[in-house]
N, C-alpha and C. Protein backbone atom coordinates (compact mmCIF):
# COMPACT_ATOMS: atom_id res chain seq x y z
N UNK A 1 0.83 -1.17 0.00
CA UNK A 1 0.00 0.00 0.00
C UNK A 1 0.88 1.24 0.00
N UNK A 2 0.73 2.14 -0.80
CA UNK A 2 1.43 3.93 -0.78
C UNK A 2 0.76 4.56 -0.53
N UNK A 3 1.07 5.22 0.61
CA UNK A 3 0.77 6.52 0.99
C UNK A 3 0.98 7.68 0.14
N UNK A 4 -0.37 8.53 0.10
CA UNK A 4 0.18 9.63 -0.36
C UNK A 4 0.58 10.68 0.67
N UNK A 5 2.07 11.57 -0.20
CA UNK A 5 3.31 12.13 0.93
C UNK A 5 2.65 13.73 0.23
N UNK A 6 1.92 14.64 1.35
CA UNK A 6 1.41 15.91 0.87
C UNK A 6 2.29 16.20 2.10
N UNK A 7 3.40 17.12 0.94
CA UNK A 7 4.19 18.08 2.44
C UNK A 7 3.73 18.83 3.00
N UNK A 8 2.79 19.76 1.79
CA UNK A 8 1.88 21.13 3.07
C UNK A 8 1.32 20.55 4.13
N UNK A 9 0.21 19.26 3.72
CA UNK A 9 -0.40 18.73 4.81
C UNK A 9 0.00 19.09 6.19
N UNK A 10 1.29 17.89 5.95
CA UNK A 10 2.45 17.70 7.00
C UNK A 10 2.74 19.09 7.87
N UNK A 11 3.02 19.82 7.24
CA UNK A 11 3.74 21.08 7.72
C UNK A 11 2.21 21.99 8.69
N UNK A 12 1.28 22.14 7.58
CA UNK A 12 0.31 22.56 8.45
C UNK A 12 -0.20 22.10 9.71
N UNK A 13 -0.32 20.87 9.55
CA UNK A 13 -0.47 19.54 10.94
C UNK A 13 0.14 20.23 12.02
N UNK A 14 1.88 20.61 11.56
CA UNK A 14 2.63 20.60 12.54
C UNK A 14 2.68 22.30 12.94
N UNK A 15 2.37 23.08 12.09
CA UNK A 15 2.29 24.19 12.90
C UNK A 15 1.36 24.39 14.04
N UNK A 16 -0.29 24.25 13.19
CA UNK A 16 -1.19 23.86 14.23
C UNK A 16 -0.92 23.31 15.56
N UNK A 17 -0.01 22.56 15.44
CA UNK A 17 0.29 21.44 17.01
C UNK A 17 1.30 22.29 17.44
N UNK A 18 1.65 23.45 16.78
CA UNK A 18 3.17 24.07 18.14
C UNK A 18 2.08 24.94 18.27
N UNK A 19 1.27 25.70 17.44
CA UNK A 19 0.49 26.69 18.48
C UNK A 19 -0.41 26.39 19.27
N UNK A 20 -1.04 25.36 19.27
CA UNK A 20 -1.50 24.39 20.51
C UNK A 20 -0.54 24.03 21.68
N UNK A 21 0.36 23.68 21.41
CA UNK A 21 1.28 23.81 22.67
C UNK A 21 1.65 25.28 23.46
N UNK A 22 1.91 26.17 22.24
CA UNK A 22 2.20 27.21 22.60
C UNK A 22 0.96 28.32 23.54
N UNK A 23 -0.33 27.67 22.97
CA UNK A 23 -1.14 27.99 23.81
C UNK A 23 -1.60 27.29 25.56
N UNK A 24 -1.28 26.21 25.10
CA UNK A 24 -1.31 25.64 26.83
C UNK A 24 -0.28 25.71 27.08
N UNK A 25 0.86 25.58 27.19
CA UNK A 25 2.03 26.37 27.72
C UNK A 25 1.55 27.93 28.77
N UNK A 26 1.48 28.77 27.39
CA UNK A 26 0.99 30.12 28.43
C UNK A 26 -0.80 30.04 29.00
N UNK A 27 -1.27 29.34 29.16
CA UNK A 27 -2.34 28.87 29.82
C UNK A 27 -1.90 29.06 31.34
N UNK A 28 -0.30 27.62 31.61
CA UNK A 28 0.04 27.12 32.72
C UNK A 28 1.01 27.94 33.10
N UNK A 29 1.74 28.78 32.29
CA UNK A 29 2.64 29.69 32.60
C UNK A 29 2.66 30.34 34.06
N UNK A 30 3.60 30.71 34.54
CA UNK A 30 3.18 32.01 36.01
C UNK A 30 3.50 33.01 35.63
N UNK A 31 3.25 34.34 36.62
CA UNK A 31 3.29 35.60 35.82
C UNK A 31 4.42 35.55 36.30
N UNK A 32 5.13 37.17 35.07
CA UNK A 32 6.33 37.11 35.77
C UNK A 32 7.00 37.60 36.77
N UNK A 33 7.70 37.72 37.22
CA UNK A 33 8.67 38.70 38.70
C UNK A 33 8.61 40.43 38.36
N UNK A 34 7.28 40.72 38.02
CA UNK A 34 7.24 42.34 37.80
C UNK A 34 7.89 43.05 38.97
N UNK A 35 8.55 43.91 38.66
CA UNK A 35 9.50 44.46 39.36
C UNK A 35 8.68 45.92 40.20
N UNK A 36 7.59 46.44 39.21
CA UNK A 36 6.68 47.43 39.38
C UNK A 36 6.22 47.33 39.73
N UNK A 37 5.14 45.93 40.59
CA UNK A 37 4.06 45.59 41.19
C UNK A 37 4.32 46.49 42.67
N UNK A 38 3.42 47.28 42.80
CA UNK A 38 3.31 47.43 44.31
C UNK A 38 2.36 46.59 45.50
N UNK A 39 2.82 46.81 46.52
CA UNK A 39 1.85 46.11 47.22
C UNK A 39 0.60 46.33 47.59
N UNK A 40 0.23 47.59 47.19
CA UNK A 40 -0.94 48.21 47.06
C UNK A 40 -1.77 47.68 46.04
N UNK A 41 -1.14 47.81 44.87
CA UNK A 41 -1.99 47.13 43.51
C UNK A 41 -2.50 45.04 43.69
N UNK A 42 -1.19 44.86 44.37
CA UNK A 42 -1.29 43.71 44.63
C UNK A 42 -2.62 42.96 45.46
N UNK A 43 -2.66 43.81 46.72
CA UNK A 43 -3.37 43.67 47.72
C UNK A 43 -4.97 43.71 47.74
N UNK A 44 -5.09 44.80 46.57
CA UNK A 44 -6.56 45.47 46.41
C UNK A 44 -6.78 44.21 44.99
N UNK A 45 -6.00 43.86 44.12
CA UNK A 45 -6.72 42.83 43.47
C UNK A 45 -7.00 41.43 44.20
N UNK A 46 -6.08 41.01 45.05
CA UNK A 46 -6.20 39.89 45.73
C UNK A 46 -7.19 39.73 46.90
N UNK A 47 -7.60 41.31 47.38
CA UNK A 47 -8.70 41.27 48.00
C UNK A 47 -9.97 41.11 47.53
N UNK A 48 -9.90 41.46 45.97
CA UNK A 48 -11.16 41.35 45.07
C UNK A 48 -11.65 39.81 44.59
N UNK A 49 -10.47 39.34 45.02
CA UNK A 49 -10.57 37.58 44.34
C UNK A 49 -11.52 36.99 45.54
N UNK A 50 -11.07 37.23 46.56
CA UNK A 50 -11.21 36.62 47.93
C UNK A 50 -12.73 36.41 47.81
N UNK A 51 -13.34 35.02 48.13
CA UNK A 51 -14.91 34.69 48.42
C UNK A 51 -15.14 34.18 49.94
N UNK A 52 -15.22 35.20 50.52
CA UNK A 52 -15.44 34.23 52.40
C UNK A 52 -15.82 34.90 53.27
N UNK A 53 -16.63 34.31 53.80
CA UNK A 53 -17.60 35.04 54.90
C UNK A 53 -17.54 36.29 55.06
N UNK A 54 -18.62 37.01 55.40
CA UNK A 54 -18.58 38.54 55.59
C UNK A 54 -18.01 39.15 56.53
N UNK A 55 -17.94 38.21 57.54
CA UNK A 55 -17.48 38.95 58.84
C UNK A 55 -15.39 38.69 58.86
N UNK A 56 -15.23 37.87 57.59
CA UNK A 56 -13.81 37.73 57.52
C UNK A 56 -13.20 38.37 56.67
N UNK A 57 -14.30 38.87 55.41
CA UNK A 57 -14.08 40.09 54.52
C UNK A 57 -13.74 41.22 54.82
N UNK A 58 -14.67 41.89 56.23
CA UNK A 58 -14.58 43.00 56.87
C UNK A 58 -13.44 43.09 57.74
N UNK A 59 -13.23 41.72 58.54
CA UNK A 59 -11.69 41.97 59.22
C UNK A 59 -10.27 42.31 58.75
N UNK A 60 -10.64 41.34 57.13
CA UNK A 60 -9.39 41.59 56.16
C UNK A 60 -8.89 43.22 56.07
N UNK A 61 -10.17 43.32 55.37
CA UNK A 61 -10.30 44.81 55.34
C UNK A 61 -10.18 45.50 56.22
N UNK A 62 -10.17 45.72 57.23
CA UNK A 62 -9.98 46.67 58.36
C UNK A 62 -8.43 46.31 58.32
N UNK A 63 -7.54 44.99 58.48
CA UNK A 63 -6.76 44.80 58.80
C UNK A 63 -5.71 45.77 57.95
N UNK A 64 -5.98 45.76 56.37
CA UNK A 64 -5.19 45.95 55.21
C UNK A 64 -5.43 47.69 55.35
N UNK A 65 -6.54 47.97 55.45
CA UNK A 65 -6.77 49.67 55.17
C UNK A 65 -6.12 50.27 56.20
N UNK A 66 -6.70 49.68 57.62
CA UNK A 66 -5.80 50.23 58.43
C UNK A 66 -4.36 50.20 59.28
N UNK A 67 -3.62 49.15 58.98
CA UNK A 67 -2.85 48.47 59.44
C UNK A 67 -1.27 48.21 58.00
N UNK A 68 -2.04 47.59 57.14
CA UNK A 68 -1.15 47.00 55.82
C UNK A 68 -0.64 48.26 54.94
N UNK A 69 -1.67 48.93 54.81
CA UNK A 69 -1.65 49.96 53.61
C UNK A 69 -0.72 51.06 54.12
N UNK A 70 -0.86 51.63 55.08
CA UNK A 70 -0.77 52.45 55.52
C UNK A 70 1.31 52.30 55.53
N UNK A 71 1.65 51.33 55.39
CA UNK A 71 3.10 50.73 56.09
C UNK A 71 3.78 50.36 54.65
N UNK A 72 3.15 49.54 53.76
CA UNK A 72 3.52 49.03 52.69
C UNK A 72 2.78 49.49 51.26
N UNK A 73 2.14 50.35 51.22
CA UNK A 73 1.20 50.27 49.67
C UNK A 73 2.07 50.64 48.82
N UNK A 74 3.02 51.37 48.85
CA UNK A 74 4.22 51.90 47.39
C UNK A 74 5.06 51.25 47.55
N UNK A 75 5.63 49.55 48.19
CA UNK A 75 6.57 49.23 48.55
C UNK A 75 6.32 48.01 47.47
N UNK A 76 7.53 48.50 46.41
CA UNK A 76 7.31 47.09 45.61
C UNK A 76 7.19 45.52 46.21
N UNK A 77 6.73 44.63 45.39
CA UNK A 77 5.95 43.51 46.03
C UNK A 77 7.47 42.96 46.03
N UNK A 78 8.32 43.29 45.13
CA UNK A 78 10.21 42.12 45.63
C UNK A 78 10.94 43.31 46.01
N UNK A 79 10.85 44.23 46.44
CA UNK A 79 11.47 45.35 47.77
C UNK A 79 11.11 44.73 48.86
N UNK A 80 10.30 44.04 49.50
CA UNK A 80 9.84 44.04 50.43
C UNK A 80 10.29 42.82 51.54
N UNK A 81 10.94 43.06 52.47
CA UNK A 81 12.14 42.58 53.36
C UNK A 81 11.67 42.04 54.25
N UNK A 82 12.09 40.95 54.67
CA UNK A 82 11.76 40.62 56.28
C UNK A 82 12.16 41.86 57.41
N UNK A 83 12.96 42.28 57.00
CA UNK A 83 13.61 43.20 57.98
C UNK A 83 12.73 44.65 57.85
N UNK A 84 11.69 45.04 56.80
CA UNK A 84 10.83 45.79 56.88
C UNK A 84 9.58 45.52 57.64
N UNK A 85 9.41 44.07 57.60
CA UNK A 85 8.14 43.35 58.00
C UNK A 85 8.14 43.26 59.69
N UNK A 86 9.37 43.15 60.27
CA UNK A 86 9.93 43.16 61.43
C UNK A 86 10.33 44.39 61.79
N UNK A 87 10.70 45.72 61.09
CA UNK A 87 10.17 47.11 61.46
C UNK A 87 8.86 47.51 61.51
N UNK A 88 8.05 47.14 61.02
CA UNK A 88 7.23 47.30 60.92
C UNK A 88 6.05 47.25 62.19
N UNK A 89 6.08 45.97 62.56
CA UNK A 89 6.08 45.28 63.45
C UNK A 89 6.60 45.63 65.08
N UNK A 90 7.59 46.58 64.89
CA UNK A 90 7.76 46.99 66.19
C UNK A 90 7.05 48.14 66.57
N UNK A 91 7.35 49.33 65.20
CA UNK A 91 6.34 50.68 65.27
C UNK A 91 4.81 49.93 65.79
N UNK A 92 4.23 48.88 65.11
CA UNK A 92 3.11 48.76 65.58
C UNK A 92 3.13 48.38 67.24
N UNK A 93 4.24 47.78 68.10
CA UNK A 93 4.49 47.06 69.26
C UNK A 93 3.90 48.82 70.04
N UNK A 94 5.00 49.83 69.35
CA UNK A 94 5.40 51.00 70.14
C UNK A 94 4.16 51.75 69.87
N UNK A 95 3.51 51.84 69.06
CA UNK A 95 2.25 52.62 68.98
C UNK A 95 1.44 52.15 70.21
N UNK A 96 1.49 50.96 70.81
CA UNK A 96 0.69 50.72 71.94
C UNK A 96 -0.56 49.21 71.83
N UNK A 97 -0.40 48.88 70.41
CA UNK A 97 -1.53 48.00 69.77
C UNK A 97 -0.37 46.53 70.86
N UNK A 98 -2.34 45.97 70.89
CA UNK A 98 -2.07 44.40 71.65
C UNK A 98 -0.72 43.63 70.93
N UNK A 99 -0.24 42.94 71.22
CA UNK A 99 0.46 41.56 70.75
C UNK A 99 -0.04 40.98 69.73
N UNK A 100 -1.11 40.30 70.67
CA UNK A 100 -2.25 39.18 69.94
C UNK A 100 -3.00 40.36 68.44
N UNK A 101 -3.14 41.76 68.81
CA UNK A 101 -3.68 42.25 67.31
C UNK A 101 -2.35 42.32 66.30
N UNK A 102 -1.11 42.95 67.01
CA UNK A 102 -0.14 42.82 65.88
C UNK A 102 0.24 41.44 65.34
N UNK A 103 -0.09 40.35 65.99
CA UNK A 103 0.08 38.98 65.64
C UNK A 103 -0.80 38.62 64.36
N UNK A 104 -2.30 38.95 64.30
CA UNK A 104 -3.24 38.63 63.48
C UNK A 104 -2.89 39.75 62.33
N UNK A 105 -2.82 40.63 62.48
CA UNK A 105 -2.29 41.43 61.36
C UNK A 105 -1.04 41.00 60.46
N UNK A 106 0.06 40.32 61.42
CA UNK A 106 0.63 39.77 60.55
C UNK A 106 0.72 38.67 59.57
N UNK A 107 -0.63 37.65 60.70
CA UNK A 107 -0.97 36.76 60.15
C UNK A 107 -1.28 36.59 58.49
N UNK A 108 -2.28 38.32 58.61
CA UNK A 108 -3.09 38.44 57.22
C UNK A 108 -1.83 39.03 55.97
N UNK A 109 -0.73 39.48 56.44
CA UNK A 109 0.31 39.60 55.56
C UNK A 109 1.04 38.89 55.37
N UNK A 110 1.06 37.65 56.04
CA UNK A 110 1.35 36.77 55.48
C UNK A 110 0.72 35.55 54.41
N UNK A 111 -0.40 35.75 55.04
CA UNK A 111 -1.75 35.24 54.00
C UNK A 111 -1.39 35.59 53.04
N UNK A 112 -1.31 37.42 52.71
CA UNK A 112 -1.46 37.64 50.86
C UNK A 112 -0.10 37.54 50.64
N UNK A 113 0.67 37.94 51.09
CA UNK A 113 2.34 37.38 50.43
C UNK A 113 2.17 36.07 49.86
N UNK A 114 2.10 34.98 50.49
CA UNK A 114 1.96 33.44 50.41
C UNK A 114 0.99 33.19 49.56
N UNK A 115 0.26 34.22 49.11
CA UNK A 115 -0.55 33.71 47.75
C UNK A 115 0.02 34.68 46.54
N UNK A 116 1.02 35.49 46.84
CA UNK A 116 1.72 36.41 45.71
C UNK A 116 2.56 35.62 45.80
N UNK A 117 3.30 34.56 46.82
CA UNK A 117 4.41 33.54 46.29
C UNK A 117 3.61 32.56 45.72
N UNK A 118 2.41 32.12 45.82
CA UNK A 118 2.49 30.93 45.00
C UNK A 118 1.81 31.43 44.04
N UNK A 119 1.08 32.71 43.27
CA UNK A 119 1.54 33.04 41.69
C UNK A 119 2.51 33.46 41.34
N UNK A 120 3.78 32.95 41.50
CA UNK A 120 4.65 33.31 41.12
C UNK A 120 5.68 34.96 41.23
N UNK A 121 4.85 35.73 41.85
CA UNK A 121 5.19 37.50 42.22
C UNK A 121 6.15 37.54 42.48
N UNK A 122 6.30 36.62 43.49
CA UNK A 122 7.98 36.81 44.79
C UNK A 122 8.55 35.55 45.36
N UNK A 123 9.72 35.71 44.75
CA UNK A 123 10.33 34.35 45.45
C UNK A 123 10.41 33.66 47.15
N UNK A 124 9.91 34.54 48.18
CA UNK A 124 9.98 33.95 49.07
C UNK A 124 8.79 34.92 50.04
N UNK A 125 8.35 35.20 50.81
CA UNK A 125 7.35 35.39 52.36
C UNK A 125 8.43 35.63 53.38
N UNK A 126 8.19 37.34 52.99
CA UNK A 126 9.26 38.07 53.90
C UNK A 126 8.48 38.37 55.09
N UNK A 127 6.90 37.88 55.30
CA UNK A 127 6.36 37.94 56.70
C UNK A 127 6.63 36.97 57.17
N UNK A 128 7.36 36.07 57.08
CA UNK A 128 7.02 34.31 57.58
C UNK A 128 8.27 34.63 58.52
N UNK A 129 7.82 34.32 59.80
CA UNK A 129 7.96 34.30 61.25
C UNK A 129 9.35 33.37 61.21
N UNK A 130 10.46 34.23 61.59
CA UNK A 130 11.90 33.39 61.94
C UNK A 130 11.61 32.23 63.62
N UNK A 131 11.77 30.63 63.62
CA UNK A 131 12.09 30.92 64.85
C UNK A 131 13.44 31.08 65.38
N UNK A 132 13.14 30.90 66.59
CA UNK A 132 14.14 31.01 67.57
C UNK A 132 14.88 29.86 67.70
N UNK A 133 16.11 29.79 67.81
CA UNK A 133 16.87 29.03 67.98
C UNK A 133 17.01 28.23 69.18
N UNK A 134 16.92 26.25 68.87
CA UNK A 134 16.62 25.71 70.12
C UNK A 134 17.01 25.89 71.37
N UNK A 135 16.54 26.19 72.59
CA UNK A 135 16.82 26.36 74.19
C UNK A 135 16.71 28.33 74.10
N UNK A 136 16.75 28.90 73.36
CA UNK A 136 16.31 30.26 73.58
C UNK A 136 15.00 30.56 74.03
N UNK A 137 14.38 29.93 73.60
CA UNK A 137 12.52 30.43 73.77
C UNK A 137 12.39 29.67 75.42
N UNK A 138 13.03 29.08 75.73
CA UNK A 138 12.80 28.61 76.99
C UNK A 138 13.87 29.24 78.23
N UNK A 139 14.76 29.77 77.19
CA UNK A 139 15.57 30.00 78.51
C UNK A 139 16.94 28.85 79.01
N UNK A 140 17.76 29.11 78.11
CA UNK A 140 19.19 28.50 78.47
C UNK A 140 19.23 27.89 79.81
N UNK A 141 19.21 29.28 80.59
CA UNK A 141 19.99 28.76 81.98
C UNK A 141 18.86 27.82 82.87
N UNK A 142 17.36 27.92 82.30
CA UNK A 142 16.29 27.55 83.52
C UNK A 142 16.67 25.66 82.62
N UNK A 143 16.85 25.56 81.61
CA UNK A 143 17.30 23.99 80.93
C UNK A 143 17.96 23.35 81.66
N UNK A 144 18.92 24.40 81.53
CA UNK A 144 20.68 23.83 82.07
C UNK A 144 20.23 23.08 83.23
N UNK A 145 19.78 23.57 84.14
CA UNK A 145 20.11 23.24 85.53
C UNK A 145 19.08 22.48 85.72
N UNK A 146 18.12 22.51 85.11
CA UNK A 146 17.66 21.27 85.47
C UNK A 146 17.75 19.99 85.40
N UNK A 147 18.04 18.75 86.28
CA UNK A 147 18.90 18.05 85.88
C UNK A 147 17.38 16.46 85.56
N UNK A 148 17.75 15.67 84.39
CA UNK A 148 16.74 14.77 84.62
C UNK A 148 16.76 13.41 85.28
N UNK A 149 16.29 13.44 86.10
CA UNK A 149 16.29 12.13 86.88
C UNK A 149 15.10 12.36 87.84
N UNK A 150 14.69 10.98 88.38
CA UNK A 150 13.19 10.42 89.17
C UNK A 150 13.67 10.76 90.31
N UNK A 151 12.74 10.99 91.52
CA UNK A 151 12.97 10.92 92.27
C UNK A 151 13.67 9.67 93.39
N UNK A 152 13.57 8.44 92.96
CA UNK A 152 14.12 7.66 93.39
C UNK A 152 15.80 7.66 93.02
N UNK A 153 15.90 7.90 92.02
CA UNK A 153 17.60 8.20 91.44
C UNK A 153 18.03 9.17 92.22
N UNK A 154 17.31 10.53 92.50
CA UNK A 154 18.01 11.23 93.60
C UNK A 154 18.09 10.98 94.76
N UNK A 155 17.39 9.94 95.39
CA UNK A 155 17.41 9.88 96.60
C UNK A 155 18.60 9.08 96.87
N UNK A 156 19.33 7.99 95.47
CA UNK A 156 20.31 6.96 95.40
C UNK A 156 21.61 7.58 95.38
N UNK A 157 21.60 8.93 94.84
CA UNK A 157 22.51 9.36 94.27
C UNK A 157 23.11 10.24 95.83
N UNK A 158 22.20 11.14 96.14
CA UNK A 158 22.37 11.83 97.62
C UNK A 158 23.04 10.57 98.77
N UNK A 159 22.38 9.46 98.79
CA UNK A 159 22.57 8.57 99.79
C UNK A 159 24.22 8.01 99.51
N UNK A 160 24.29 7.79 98.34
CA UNK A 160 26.04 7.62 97.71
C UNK A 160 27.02 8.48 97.89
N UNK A 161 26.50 9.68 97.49
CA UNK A 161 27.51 10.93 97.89
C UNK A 161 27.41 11.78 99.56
N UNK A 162 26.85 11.50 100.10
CA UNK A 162 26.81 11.86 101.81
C UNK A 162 26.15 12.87 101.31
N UNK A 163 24.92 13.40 100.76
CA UNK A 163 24.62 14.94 100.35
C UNK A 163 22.64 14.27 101.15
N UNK A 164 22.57 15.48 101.95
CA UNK A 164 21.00 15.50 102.62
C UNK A 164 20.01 15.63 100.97
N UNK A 165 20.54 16.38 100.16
CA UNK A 165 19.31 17.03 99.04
C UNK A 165 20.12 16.53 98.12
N UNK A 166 19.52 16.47 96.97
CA UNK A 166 20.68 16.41 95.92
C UNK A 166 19.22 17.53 94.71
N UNK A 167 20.42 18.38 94.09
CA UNK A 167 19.62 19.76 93.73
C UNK A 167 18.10 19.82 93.13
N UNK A 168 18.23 18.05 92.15
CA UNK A 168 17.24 17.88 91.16
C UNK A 168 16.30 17.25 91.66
N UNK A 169 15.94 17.10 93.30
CA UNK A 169 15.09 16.41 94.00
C UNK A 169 13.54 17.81 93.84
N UNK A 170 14.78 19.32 94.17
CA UNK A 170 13.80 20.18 94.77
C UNK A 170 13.21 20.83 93.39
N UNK A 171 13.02 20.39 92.07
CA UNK A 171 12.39 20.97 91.11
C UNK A 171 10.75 20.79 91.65
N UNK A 172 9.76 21.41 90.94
CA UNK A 172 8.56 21.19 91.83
C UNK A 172 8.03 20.12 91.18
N UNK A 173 8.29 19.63 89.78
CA UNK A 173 7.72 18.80 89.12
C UNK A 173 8.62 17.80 88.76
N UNK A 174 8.41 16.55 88.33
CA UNK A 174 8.75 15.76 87.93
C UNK A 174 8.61 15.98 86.37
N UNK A 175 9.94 15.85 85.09
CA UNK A 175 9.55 16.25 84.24
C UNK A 175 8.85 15.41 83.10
N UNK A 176 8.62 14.15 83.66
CA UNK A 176 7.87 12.69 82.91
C UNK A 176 7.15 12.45 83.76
C-alpha cells in the first residue's frame, strides 16, 4: 500500500500542534517577577478575588486599610524585606496596639504574600515568622540546671555521695 506524501499537509499539521502547545504552555505559565508591582496594587486585586464570609471580609479589610496599607502600599511587592516586615512590626508594638492584634495582622500579611508567592510575584514570604533558635525560647539557663532524673535516682545518688538534698530532688515537678 502507498501513501500519499502531501508536504503542506504535513507542515500545516505541525504548525497547528506548536500553536496548541504554545497555547497551553501560556495557559500554565506564572506571571512574571514584575518588578513594578506594588503592594498596594497587589493587595486590592487579591482582596477582590477573595470569596469568604462577611465577617472575615470586613476583618481583612480593616486589617489591610488600616494596618497594611498604611506601612507598605508603594513598597514594591520584591522590595519588600523581612527586615521591613519586622520594622514594621515593632512601630506597631510602640504605637501601643495588643500583641495578639499585631500577631493577626501579621498573620493576614502573610496570608497575601503566600498567595503572591504561589503566583509566582515573589520568590519567598518576607512575613514568615523566623524561629528562635533551640533552648532560647525557653531559657538557656532555667534547661541547664535542670537536671533529669526520678525521684528515686536522687534519693540513690544523695545517699552515695553523703549529700541530705541532691539539687534535682527540689524541682517542683517531675519532668515525665
Amino acid at each position: 500500500m502507498v501513501r500519499d506524501f502531501n508536504p503542506a499537509a504535513k507542515r500545516e499539521a505541525k504548525r497547528a500542534a506548536d500553536l496548541e502547545e504554545a497555547k497551553a504552555a501560556q495557559r500554565c505559565a506564572r506571571p512574571s517577577l514584575d518588578r513594578r508591582t506594588t503592594f498596594g496594587e497587589y493587595v486590592r486585586s487579591w482582596y477582590a478575588r477573595q470569596d469568604l464570609a462577611a465577617s472575615t471580609m470586613q476583618n481583612y479589610k480593616r486589617h489591610i486599610e488600616n494596618h497594611l496599607l498604611p506601612a507598605f502600599e508603594d513598597v514594591a511587592l520584591l522590595a519588600l524585606s523581612a527586615e521591613e516586615v519586622d520594622l514594621w512590626e515593632k512601630k506597631e508594638r510602640a504605637a501601643g496596639y495588643a500583641a495578639s492584634s499585631i500577631k493577626t495582622w501579621r498573620s493576614t500579611l502573610h496570608l497575601i504574600l503566600s498567595d503572591a508567592q504561589t503566583e509566582g510575584r515573589m520568590p519567598s514570604n518576607p512575613a514568615t515568622k523566623r524561629r528562635a533558635a533551640v533552648g532560647a525560647a525557653r531559657g538557656r539557663a532555667a534547661t541547664a540546671d535542670r537536671r533529669r532524673c526520678s525521684p528515686t535516682h536522687s534519693a540513690f545518688c544523695s545517699s552515695r555521695s553523703g549529700l541530705r538534698c541532691c539539687p534535682a530532688a527540689m524541682t517542683s515537678s517531675w519532668p515525665w
